[in-house]
PDB file of N, CA and C in Angstrom:
ATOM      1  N   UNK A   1      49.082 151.816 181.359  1.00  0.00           N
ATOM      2  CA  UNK A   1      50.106 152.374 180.504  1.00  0.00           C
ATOM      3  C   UNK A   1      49.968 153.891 180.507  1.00  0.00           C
ATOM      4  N   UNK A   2      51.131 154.848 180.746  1.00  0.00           N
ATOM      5  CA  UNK A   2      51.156 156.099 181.057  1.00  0.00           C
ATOM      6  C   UNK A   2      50.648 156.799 179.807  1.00  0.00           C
ATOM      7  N   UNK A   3      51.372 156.156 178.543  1.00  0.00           N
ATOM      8  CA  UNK A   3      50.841 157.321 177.264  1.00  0.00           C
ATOM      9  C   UNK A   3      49.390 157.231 177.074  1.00  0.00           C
ATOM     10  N   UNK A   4      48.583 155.713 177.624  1.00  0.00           N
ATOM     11  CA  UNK A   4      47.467 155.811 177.407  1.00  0.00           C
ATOM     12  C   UNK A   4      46.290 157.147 178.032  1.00  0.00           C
ATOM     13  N   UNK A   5      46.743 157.696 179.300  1.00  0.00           N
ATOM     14  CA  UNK A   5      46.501 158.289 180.063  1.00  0.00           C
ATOM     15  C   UNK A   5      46.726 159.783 179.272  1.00  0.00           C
ATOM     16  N   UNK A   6      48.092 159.880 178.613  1.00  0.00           N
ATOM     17  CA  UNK A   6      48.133 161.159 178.157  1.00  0.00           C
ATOM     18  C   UNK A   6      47.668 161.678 176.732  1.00  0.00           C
ATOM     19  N   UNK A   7      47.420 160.724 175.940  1.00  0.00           N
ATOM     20  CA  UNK A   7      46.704 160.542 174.417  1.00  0.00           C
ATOM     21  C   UNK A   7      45.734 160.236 174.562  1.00  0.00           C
ATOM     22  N   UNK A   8      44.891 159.250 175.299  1.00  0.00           N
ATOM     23  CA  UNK A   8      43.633 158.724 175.154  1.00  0.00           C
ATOM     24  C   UNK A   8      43.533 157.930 174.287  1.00  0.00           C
ATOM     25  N   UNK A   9      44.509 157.141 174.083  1.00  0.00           N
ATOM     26  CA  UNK A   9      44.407 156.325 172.746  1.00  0.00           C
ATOM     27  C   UNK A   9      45.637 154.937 173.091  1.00  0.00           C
ATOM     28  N   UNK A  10      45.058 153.925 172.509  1.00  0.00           N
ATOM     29  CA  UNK A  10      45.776 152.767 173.215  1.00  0.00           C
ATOM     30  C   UNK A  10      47.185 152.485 172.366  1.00  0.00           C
ATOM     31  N   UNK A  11      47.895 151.701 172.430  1.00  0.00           N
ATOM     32  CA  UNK A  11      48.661 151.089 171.804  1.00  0.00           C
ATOM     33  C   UNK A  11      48.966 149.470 171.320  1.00  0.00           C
ATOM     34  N   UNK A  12      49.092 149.281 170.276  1.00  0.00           N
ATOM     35  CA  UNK A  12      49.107 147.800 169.738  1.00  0.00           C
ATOM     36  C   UNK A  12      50.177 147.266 169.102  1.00  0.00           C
ATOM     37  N   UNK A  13      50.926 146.710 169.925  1.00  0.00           N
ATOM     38  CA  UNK A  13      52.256 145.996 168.996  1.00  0.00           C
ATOM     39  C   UNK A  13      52.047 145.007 168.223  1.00  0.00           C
ATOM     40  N   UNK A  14      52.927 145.045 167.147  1.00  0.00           N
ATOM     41  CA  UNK A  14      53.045 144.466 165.916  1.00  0.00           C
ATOM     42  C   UNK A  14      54.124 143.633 165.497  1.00  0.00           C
ATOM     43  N   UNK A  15      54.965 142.789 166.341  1.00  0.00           N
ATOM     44  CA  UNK A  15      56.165 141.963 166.440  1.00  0.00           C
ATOM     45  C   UNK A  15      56.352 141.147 165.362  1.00  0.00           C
ATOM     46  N   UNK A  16      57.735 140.665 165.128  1.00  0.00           N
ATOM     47  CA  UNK A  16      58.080 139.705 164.610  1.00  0.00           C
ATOM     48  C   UNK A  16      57.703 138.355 165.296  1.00  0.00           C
ATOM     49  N   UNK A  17      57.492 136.823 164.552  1.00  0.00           N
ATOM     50  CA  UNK A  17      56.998 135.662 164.968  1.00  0.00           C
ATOM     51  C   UNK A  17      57.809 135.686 166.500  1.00  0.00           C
ATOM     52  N   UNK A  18      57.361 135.064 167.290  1.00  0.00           N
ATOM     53  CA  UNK A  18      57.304 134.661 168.592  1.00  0.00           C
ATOM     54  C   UNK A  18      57.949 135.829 169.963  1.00  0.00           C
ATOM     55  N   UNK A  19      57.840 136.924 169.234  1.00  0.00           N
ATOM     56  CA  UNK A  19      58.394 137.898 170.153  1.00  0.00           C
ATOM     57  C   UNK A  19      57.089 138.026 171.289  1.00  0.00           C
ATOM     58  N   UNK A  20      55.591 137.713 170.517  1.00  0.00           N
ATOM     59  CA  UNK A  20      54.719 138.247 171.851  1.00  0.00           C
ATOM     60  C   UNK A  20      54.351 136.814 172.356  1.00  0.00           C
ATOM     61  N   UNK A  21      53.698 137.031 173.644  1.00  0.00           N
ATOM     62  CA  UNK A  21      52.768 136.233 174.391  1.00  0.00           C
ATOM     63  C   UNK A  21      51.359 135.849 174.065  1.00  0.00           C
ATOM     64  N   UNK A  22      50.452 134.994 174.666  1.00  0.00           N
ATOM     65  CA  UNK A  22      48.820 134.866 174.350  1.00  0.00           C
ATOM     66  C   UNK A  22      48.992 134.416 173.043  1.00  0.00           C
ATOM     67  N   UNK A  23      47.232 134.913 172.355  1.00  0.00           N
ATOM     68  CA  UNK A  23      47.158 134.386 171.350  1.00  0.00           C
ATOM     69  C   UNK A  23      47.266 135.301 170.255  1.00  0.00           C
ATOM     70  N   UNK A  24      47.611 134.656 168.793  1.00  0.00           N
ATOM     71  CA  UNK A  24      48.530 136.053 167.756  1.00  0.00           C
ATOM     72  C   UNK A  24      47.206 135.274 166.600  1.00  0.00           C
ATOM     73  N   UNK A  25      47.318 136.065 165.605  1.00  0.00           N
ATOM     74  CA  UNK A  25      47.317 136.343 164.226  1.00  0.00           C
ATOM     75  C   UNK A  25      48.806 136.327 163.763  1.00  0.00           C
ATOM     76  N   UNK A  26      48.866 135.689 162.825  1.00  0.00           N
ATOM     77  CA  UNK A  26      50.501 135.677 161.517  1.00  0.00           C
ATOM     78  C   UNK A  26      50.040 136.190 160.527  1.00  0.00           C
ATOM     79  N   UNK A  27      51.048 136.607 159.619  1.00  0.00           N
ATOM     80  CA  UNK A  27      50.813 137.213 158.393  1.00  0.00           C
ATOM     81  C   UNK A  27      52.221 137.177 158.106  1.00  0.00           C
ATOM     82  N   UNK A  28      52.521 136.501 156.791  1.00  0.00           N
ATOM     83  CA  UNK A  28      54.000 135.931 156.220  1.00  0.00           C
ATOM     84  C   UNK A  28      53.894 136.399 154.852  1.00  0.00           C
ATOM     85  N   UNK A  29      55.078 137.575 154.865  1.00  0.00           N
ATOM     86  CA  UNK A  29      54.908 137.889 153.444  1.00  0.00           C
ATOM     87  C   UNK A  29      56.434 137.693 152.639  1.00  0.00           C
ATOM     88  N   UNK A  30      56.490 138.385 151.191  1.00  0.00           N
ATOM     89  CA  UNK A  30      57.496 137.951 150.745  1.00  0.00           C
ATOM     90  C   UNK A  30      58.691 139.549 150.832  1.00  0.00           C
ATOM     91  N   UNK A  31      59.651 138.947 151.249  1.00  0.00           N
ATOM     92  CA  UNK A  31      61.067 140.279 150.739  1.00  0.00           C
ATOM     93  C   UNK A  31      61.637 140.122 149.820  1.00  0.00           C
ATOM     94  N   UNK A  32      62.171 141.104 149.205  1.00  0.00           N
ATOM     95  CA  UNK A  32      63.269 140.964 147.937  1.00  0.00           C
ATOM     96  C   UNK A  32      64.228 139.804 148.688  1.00  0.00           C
ATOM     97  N   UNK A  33      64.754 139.292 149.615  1.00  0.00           N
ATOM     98  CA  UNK A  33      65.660 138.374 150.545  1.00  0.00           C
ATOM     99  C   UNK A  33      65.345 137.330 150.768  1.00  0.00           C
ATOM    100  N   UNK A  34      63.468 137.128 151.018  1.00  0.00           N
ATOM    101  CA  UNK A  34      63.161 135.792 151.341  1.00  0.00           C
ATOM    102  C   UNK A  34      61.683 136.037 152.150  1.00  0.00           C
ATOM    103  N   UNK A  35      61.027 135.479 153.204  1.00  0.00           N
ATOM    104  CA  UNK A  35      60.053 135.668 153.676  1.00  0.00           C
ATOM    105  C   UNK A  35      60.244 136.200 155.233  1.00  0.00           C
ATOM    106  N   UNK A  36      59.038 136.801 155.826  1.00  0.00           N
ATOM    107  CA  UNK A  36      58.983 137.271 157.268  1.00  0.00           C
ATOM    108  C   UNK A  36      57.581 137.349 157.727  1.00  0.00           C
ATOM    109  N   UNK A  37      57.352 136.959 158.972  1.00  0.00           N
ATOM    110  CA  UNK A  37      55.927 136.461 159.673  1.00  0.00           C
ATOM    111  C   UNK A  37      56.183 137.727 160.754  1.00  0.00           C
ATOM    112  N   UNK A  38      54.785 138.430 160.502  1.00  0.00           N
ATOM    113  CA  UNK A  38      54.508 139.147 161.507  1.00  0.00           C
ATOM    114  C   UNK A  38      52.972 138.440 162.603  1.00  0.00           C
ATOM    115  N   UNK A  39      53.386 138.934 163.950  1.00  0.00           N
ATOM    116  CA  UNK A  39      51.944 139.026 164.699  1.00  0.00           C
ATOM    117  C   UNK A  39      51.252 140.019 165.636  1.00  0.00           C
ATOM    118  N   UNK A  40      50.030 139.734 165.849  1.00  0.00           N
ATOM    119  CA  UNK A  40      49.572 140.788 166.574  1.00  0.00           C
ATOM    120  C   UNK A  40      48.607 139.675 167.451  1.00  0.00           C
ATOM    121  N   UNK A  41      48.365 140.498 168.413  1.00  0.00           N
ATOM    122  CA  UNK A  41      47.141 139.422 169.600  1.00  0.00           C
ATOM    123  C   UNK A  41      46.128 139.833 168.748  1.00  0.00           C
ATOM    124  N   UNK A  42      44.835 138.662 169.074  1.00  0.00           N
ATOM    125  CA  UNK A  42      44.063 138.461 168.283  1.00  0.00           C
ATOM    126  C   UNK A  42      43.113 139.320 168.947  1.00  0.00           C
ATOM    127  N   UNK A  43      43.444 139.562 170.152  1.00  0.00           N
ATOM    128  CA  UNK A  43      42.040 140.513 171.202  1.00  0.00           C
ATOM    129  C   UNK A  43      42.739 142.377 170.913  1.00  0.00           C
ATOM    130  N   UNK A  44      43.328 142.701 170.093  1.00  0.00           N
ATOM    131  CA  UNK A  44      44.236 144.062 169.930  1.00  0.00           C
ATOM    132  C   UNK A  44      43.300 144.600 169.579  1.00  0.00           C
ATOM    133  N   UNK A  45      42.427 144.746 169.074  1.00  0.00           N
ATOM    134  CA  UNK A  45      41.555 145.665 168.624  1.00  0.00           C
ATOM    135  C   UNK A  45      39.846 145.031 169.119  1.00  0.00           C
ATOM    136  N   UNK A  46      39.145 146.307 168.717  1.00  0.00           N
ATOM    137  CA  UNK A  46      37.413 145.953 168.658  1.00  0.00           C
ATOM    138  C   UNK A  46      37.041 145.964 166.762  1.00  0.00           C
ATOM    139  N   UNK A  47      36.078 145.493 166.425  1.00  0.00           N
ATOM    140  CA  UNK A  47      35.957 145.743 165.630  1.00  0.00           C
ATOM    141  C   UNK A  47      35.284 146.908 164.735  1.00  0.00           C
ATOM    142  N   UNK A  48      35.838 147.322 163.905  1.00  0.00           N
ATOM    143  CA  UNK A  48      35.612 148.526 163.178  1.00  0.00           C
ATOM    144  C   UNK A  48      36.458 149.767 164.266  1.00  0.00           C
ATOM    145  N   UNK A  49      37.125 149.725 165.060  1.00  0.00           N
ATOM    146  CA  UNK A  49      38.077 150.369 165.408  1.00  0.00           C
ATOM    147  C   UNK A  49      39.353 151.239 164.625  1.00  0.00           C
ATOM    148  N   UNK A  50      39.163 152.198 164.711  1.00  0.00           N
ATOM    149  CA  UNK A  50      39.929 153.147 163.735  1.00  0.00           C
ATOM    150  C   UNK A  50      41.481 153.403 164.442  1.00  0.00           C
ATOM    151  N   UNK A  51      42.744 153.113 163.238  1.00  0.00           N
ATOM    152  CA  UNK A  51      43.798 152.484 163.555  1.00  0.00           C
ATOM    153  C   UNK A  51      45.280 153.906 163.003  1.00  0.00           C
ATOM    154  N   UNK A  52      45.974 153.876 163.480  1.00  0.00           N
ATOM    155  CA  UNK A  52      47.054 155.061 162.909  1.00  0.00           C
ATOM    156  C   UNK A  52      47.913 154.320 162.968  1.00  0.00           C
ATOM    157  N   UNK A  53      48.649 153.210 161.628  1.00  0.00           N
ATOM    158  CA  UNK A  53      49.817 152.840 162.022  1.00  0.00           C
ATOM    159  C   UNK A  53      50.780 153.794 161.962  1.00  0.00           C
ATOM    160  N   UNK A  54      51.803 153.243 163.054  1.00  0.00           N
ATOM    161  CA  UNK A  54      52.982 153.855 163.211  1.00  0.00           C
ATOM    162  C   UNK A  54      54.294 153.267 162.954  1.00  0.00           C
ATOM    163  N   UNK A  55      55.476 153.510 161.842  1.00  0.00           N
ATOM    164  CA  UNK A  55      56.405 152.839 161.957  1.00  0.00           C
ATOM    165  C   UNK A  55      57.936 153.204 161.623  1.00  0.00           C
ATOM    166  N   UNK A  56      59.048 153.067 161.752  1.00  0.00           N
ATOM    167  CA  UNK A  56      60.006 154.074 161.877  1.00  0.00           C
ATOM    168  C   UNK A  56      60.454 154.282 160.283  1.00  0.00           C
ATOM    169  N   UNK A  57      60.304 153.221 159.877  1.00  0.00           N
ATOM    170  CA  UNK A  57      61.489 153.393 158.317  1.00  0.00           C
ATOM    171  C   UNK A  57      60.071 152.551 156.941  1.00  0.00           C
ATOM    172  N   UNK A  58      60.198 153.625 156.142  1.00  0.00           N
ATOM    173  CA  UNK A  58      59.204 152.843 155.006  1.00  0.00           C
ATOM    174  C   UNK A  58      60.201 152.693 153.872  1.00  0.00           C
ATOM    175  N   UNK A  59      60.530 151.385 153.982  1.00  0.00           N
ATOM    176  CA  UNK A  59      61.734 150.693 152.412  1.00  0.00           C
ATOM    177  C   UNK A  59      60.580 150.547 151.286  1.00  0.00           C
ATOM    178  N   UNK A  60      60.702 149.213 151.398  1.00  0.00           N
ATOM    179  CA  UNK A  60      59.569 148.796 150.078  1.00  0.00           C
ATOM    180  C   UNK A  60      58.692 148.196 149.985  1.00  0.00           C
ATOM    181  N   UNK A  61      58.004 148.582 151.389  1.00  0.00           N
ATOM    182  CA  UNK A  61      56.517 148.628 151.673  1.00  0.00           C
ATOM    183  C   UNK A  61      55.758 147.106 152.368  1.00  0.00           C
ATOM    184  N   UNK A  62      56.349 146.552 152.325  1.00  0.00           N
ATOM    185  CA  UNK A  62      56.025 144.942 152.589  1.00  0.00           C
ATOM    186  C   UNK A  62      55.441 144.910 154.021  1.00  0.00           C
ATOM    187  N   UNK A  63      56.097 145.356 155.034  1.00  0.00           N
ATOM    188  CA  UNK A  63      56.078 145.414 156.464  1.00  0.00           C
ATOM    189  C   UNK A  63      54.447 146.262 156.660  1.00  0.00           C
ATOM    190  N   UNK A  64      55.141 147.243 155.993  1.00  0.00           N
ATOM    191  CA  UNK A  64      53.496 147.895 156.511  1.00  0.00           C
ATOM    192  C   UNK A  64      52.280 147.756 156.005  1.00  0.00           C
ATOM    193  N   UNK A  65      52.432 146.675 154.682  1.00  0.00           N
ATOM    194  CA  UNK A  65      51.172 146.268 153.748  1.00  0.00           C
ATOM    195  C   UNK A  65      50.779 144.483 154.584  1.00  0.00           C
ATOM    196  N   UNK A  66      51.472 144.483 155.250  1.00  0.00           N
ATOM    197  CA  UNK A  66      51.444 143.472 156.083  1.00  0.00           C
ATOM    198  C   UNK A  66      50.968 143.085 157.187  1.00  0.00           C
ATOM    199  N   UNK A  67      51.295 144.581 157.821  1.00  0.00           N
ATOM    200  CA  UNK A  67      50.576 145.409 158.987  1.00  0.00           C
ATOM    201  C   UNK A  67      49.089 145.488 159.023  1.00  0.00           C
ATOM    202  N   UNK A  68      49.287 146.283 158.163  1.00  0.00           N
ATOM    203  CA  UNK A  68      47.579 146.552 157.291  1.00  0.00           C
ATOM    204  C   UNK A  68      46.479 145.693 157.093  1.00  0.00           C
ATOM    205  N   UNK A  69      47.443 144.594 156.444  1.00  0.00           N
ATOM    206  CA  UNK A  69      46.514 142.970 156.070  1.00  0.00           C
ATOM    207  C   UNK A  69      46.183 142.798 157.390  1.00  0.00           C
ATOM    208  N   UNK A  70      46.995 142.643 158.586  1.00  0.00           N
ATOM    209  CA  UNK A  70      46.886 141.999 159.803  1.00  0.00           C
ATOM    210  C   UNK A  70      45.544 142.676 160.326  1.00  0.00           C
ATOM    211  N   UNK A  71      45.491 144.365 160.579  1.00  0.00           N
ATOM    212  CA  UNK A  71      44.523 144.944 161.561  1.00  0.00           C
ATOM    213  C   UNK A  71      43.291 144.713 161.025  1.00  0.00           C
ATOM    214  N   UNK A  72      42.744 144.541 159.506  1.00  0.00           N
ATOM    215  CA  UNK A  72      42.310 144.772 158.768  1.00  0.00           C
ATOM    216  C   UNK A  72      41.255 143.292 158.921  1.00  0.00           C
ATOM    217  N   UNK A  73      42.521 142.112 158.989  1.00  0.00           N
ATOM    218  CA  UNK A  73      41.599 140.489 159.222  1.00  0.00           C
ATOM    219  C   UNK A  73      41.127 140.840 160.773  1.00  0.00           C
ATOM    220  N   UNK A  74      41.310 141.655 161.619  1.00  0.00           N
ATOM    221  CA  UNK A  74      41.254 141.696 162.772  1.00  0.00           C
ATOM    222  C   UNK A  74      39.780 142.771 162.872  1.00  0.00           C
ATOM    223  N   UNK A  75      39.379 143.304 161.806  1.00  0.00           N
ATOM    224  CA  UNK A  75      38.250 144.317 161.767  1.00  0.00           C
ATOM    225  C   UNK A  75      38.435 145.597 162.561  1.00  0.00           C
ATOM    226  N   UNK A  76      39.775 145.860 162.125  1.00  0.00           N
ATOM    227  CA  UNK A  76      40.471 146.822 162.101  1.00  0.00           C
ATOM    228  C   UNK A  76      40.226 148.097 161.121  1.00  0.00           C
ATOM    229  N   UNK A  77      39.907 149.863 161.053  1.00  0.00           N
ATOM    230  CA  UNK A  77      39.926 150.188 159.900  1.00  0.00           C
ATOM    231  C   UNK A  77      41.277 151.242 160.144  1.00  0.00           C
ATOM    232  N   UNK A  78      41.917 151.396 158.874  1.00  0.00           N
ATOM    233  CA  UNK A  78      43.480 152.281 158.919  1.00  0.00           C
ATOM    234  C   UNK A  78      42.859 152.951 158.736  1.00  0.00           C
ATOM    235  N   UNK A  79      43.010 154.444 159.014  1.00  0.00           N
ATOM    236  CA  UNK A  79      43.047 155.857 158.992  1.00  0.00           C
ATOM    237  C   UNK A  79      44.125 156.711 158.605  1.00  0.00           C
ATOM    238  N   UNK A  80      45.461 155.620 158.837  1.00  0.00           N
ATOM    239  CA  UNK A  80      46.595 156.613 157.682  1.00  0.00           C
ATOM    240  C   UNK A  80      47.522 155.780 158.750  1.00  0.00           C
ATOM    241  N   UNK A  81      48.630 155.666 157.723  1.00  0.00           N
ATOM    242  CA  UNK A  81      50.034 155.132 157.952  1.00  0.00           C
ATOM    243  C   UNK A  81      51.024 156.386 158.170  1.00  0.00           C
ATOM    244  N   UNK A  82      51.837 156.761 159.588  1.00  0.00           N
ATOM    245  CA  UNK A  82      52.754 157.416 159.507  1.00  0.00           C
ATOM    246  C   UNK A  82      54.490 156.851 159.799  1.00  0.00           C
ATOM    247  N   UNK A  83      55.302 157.404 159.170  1.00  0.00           N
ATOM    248  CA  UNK A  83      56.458 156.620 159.082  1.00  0.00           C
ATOM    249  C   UNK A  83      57.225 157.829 159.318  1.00  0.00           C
ATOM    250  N   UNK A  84      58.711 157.609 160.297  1.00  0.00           N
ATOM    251  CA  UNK A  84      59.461 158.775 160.612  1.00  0.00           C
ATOM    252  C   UNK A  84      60.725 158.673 159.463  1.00  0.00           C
ATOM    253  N   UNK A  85      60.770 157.776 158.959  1.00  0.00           N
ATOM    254  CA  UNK A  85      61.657 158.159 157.297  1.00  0.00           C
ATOM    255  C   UNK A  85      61.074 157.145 156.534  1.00  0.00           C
ATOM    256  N   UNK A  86      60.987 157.840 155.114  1.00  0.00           N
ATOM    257  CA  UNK A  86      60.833 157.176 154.158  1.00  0.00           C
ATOM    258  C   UNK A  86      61.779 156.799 152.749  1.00  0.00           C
ATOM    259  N   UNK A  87      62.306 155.845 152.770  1.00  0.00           N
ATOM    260  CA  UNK A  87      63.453 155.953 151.599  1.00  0.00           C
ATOM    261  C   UNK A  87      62.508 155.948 150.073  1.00  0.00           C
ATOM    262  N   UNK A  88      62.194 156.997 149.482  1.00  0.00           N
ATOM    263  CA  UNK A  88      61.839 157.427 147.848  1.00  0.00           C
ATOM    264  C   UNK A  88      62.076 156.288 147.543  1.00  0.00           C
ATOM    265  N   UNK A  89      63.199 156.241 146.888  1.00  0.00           N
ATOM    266  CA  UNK A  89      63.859 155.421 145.738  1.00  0.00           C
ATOM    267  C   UNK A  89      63.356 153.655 145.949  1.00  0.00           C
ATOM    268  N   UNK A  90      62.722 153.302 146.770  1.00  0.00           N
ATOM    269  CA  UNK A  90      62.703 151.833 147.061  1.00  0.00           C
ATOM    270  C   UNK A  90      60.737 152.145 146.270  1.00  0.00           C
ATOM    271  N   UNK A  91      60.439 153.465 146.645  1.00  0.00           N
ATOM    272  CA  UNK A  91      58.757 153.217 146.121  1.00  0.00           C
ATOM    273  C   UNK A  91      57.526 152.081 146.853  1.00  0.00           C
ATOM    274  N   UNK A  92      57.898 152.440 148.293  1.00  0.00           N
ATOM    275  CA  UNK A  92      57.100 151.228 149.221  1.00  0.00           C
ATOM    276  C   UNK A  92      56.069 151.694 149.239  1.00  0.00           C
ATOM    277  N   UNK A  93      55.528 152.775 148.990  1.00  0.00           N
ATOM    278  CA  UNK A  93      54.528 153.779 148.986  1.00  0.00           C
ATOM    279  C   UNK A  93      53.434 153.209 148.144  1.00  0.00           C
ATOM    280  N   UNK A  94      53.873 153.011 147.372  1.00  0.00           N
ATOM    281  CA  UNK A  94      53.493 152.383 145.851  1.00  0.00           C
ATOM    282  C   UNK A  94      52.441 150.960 146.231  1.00  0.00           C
ATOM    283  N   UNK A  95      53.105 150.203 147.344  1.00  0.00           N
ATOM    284  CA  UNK A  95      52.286 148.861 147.781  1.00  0.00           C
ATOM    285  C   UNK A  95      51.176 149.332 148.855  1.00  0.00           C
ATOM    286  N   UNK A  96      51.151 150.437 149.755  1.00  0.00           N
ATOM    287  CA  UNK A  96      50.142 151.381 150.375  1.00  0.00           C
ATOM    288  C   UNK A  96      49.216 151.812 149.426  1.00  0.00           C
ATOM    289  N   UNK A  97      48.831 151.844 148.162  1.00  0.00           N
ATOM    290  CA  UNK A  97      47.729 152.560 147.636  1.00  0.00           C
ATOM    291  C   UNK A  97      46.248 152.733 148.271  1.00  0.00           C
ATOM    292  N   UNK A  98      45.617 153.561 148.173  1.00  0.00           N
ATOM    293  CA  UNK A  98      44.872 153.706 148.939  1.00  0.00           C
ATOM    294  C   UNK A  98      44.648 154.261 150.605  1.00  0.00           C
ATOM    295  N   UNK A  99      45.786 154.044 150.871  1.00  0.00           N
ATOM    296  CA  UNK A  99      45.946 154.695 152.522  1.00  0.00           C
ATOM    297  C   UNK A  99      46.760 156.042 152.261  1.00  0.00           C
ATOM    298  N   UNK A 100      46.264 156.362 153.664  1.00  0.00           N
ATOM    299  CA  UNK A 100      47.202 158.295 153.432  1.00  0.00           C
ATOM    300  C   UNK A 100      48.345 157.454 154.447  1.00  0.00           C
ATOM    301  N   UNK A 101      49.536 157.902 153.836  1.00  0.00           N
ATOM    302  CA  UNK A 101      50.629 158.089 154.174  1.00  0.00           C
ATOM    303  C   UNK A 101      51.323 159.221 154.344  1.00  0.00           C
ATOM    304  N   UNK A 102      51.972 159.514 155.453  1.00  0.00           N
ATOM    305  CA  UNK A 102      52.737 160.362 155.711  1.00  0.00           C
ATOM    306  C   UNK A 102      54.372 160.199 156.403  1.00  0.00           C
ATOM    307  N   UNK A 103      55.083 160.765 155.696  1.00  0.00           N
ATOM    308  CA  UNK A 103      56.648 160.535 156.440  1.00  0.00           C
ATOM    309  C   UNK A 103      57.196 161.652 156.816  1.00  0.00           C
ATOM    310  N   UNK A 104      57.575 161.840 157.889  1.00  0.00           N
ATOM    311  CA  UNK A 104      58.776 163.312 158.484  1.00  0.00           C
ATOM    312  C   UNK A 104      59.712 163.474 157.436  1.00  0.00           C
ATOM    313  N   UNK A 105      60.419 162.473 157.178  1.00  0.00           N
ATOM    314  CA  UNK A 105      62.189 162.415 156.545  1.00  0.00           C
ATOM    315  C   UNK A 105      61.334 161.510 155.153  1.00  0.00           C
ATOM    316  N   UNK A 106      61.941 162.665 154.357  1.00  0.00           N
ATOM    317  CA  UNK A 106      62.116 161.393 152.644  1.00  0.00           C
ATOM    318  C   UNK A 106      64.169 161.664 152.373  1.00  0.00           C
ATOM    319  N   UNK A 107      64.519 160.368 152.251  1.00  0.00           N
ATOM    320  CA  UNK A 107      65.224 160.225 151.370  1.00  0.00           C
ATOM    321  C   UNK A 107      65.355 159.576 150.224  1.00  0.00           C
TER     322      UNK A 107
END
């Protein structure tokens, strides 16, 4: 993978249920709408491996506290959540306690 080459740093997708291949980890949480299962391969990380999630939009926090749970059963450690907008008013931030968060865009 080319960005690996230019960061030095790997990448780990985080899909919705059956989007990846091999073997996953789930993690099913609740939405204001209803429920959603995320996965990750179970070999994505080493353990105690230090983690930067990355994700485009922070609503009301579910997805990325979800995220979190996932790397985390995986002996994963977060180092900070960055998000390229964050909508204020939903307060997803609020279910992150404890992690540094950062967003480009607040609305």
């Amino acid at each position: 993978m080319q960005l690996t080459y230019k960061l030095g740093k790997g990448f780990i997708p985080i899909r919705k249920e059956g989007k990846l291949p091999y073997d996953k980890v789930k993690k099913t949480y609740s939405l204001e709408y209803g429920e959603e299962t995320i996965e990750v391969h179970k070999d994505a990380l080493v353990k105690g491996e230090r983690i930067l999630l990355v994700d485009d939009l922070l609503a009301t926090g579910g997805t990325a506290k979800a995220s979190c749970e996932l790397i985390e059963s995986l002996g994963g450690k977060i180092t900070g959540i960055a998000f390229i907008i964050e909508l204020t008013d939903l307060h997803g931030r609020d279910k992150l306690s404890g992690k540094e968060v950062f967003s480009l865009v607040k609305y």
